[in-house]
PDB file of N, CA and C in Angstrom:
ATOM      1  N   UNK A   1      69.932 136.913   5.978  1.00  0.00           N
ATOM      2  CA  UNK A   1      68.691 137.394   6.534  1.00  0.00           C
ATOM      3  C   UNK A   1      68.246 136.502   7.685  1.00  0.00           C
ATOM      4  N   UNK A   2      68.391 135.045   7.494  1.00  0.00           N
ATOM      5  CA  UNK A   2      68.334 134.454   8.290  1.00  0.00           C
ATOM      6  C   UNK A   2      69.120 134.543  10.122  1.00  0.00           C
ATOM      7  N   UNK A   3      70.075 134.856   9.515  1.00  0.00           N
ATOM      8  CA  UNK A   3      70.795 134.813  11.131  1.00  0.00           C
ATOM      9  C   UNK A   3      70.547 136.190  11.414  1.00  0.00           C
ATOM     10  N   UNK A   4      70.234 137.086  11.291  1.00  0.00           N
ATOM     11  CA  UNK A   4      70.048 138.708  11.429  1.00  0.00           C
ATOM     12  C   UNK A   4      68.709 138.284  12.316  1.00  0.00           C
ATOM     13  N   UNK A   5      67.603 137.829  11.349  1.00  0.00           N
ATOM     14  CA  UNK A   5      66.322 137.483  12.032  1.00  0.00           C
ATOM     15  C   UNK A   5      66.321 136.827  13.490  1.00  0.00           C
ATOM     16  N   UNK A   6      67.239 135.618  13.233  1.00  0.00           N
ATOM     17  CA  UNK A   6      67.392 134.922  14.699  1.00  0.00           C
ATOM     18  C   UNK A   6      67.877 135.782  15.456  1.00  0.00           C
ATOM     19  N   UNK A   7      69.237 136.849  15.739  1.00  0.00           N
ATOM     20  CA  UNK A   7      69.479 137.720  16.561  1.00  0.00           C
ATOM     21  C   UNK A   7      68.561 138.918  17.044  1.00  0.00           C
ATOM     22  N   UNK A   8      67.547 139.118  15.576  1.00  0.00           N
ATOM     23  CA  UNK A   8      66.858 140.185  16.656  1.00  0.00           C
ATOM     24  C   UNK A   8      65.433 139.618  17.289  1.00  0.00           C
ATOM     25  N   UNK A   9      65.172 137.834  17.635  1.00  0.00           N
ATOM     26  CA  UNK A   9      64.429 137.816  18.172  1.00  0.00           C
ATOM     27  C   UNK A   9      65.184 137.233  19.476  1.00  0.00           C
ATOM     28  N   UNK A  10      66.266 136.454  19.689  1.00  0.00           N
ATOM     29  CA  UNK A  10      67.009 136.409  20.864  1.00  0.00           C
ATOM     30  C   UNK A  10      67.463 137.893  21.611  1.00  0.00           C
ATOM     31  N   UNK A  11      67.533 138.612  20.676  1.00  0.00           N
ATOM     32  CA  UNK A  11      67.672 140.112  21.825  1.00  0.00           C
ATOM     33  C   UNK A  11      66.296 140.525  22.018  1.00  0.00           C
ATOM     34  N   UNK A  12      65.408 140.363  21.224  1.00  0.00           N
ATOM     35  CA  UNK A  12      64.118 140.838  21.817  1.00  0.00           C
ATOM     36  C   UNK A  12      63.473 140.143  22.621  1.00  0.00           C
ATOM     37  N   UNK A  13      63.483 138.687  22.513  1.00  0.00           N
ATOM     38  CA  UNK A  13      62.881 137.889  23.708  1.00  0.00           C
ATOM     39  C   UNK A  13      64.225 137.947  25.260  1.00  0.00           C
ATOM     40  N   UNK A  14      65.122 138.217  25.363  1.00  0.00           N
ATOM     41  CA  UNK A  14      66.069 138.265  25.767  1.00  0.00           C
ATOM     42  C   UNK A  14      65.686 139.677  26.732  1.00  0.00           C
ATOM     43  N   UNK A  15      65.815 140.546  25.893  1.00  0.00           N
ATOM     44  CA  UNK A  15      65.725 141.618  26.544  1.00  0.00           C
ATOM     45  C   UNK A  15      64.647 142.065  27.500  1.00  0.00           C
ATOM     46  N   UNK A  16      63.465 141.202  26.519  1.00  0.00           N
ATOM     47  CA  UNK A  16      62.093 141.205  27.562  1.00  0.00           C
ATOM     48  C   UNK A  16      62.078 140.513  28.909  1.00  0.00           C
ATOM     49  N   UNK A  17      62.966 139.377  28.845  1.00  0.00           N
ATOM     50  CA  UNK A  17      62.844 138.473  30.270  1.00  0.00           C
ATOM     51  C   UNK A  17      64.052 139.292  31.012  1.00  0.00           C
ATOM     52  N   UNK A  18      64.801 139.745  30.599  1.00  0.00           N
ATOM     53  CA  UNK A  18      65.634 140.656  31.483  1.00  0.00           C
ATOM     54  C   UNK A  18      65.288 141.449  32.365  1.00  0.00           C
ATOM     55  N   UNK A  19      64.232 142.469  31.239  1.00  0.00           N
ATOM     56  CA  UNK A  19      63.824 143.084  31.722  1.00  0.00           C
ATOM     57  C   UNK A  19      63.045 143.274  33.272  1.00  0.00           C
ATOM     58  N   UNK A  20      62.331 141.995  33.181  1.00  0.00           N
ATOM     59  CA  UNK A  20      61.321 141.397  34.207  1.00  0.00           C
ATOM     60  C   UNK A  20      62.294 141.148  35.296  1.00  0.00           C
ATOM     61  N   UNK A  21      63.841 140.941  35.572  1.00  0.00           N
ATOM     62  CA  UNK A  21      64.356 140.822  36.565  1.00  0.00           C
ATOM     63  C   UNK A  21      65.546 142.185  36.976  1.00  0.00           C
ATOM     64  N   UNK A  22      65.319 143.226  36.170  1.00  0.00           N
ATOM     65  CA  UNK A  22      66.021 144.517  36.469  1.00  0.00           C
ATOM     66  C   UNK A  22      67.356 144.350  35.497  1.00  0.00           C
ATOM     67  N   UNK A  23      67.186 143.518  34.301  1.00  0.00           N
ATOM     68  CA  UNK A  23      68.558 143.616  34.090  1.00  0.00           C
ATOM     69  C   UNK A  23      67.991 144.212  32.711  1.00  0.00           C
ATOM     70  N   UNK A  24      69.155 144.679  31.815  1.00  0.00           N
ATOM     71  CA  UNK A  24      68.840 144.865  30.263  1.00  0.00           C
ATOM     72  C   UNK A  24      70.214 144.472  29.446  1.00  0.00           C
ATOM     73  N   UNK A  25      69.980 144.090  28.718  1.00  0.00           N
ATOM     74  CA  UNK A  25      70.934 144.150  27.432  1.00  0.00           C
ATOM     75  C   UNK A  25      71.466 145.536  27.197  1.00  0.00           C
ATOM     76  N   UNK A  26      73.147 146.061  27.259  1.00  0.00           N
ATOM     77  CA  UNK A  26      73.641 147.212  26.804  1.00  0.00           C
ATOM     78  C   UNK A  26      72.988 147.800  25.899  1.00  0.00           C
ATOM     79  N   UNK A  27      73.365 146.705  24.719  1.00  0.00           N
ATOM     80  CA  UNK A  27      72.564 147.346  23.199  1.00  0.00           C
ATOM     81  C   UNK A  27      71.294 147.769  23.153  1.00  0.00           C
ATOM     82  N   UNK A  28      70.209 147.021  23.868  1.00  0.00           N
ATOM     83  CA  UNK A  28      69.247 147.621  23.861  1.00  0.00           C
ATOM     84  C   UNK A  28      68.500 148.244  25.307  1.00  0.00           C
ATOM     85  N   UNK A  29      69.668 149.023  26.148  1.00  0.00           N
ATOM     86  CA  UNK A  29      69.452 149.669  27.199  1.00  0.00           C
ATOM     87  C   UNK A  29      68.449 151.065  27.216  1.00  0.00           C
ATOM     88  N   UNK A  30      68.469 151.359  25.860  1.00  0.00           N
ATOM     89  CA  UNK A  30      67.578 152.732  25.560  1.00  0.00           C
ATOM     90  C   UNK A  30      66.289 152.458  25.103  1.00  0.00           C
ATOM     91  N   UNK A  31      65.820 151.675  25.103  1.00  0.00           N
ATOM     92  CA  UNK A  31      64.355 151.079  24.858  1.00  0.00           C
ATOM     93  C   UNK A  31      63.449 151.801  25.620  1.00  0.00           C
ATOM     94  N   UNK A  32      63.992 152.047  27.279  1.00  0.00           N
ATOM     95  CA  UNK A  32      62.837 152.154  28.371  1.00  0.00           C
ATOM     96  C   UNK A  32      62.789 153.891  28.238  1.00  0.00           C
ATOM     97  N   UNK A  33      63.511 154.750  27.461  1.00  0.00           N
ATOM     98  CA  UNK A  33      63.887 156.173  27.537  1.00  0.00           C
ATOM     99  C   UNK A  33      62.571 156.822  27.703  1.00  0.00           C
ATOM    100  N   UNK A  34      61.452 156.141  26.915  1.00  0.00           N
ATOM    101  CA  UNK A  34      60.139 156.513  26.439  1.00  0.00           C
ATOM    102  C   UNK A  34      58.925 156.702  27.122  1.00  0.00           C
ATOM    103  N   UNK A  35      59.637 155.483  28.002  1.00  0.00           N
ATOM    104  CA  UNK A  35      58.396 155.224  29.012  1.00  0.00           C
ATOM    105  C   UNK A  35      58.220 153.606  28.942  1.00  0.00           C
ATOM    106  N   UNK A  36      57.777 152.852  30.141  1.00  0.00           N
ATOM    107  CA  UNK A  36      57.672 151.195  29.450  1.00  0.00           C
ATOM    108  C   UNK A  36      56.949 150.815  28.501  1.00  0.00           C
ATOM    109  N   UNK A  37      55.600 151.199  27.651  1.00  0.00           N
ATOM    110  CA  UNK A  37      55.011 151.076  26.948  1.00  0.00           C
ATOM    111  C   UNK A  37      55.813 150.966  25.907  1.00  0.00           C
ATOM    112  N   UNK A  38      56.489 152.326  25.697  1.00  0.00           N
ATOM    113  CA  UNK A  38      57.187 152.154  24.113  1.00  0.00           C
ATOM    114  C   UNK A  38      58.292 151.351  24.145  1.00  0.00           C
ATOM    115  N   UNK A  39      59.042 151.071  25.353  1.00  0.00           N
ATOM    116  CA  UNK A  39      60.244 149.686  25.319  1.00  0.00           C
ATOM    117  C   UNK A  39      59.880 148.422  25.844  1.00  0.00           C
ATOM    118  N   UNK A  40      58.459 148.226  25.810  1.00  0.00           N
ATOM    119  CA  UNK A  40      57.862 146.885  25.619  1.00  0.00           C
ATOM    120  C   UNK A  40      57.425 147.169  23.908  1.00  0.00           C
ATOM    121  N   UNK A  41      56.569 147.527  23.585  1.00  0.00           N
ATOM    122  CA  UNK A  41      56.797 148.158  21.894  1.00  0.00           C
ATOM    123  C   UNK A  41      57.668 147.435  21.403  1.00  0.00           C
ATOM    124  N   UNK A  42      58.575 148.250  21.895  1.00  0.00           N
ATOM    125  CA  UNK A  42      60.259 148.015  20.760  1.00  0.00           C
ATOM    126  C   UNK A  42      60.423 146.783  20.460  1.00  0.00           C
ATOM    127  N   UNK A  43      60.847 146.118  22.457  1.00  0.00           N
ATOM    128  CA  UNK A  43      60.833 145.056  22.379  1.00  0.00           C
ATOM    129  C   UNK A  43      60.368 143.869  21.596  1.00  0.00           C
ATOM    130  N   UNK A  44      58.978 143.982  21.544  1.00  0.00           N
ATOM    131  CA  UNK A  44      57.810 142.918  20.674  1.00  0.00           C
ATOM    132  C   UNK A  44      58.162 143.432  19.379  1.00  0.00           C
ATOM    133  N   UNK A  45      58.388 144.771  18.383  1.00  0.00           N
ATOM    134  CA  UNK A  45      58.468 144.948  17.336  1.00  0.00           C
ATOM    135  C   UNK A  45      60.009 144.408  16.813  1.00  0.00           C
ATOM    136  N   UNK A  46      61.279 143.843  17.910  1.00  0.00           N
ATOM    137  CA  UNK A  46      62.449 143.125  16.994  1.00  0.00           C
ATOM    138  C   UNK A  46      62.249 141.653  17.586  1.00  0.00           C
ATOM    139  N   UNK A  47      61.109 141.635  18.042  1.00  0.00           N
ATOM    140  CA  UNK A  47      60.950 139.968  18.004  1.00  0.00           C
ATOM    141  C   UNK A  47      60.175 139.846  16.288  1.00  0.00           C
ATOM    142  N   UNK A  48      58.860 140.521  16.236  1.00  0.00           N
ATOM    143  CA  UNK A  48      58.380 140.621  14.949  1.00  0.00           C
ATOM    144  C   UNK A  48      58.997 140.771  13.795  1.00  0.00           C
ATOM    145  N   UNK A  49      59.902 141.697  13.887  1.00  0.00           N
ATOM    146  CA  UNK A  49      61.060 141.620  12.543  1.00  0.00           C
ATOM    147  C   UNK A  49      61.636 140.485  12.407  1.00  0.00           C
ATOM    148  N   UNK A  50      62.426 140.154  13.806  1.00  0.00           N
ATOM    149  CA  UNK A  50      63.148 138.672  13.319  1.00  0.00           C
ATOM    150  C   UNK A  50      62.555 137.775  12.789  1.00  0.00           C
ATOM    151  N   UNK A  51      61.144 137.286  13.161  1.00  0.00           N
ATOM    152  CA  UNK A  51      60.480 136.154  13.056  1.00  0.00           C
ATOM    153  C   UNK A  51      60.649 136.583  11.404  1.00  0.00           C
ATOM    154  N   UNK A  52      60.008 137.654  10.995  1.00  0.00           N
ATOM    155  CA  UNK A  52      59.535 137.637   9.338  1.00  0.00           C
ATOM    156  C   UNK A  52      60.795 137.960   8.838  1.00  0.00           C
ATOM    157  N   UNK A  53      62.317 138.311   9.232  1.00  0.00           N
ATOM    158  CA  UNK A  53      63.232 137.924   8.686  1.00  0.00           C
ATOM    159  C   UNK A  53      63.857 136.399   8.351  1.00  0.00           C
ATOM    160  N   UNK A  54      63.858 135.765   9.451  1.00  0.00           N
ATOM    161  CA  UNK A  54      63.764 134.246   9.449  1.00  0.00           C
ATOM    162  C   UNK A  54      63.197 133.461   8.422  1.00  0.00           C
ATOM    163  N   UNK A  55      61.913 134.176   8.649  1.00  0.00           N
ATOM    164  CA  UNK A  55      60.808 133.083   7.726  1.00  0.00           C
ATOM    165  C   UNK A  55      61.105 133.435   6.505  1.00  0.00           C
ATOM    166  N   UNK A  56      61.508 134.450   5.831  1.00  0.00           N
ATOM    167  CA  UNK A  56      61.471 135.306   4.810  1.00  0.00           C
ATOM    168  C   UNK A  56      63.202 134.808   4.728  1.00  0.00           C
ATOM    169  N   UNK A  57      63.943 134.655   4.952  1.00  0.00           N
ATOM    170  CA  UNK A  57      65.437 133.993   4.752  1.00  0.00           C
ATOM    171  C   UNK A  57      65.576 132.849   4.373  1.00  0.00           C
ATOM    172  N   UNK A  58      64.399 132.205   4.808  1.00  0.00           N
ATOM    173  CA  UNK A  58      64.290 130.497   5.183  1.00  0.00           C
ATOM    174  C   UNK A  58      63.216 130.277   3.446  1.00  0.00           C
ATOM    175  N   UNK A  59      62.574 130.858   3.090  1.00  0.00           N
ATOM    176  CA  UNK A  59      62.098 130.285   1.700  1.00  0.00           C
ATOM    177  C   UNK A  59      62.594 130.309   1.011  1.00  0.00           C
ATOM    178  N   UNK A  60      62.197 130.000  -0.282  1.00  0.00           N
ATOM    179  CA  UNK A  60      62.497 129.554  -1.702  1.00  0.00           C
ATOM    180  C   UNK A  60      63.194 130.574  -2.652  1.00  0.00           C
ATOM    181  N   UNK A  61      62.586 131.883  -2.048  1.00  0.00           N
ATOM    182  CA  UNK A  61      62.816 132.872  -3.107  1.00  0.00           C
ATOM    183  C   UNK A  61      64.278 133.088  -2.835  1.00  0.00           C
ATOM    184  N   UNK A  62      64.842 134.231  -4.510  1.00  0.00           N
ATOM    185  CA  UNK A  62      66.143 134.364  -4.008  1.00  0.00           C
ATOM    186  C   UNK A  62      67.027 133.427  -5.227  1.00  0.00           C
ATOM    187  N   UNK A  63      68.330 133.530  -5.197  1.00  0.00           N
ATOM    188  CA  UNK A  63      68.820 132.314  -5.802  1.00  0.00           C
ATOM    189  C   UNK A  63      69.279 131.308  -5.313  1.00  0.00           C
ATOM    190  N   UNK A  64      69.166 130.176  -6.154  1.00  0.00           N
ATOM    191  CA  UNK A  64      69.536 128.730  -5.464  1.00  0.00           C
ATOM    192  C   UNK A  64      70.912 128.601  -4.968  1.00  0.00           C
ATOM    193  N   UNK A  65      71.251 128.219  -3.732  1.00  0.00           N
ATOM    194  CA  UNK A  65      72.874 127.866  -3.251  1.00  0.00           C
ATOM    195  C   UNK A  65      73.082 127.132  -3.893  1.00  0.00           C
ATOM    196  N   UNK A  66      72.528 125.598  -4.674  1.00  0.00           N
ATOM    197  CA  UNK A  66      72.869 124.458  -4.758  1.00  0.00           C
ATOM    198  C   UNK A  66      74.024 124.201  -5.287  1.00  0.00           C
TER     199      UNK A  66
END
């Protein structure tokens, strides 16, 4: 969960600064289909997932590796 989380906030912060210079990420080239509103949206909503995948990977719960 953890590394899932980190990838979808490096493609979402990723994709956002791209964006700002005309470029996009393949994978997430269909974001803007909508209009920019909803692929700035998108964008901010797989930064938000990752973060609470991360954080949510990164606690206690779950079983112990040790």
């Amino acid at each position: 969960m953890k590394s899932i989380g980190g990838w979808l906030v490096i493609l979402g912060l990723g994709s956002f600064l791209l964006q700002r210079f005309g470029y996009e990420f393949r994978l997430l080239s269909w974001v803007d289909n909508w209009g920019p509103t909803v692929g700035l949206a998108i964008r901010l909503g797989c930064v938000v997932a990752g973060i609470a995948l991360y954080v949510l990977g990164s606690g206690r719960g779950g079983r112990d590796r040790s």
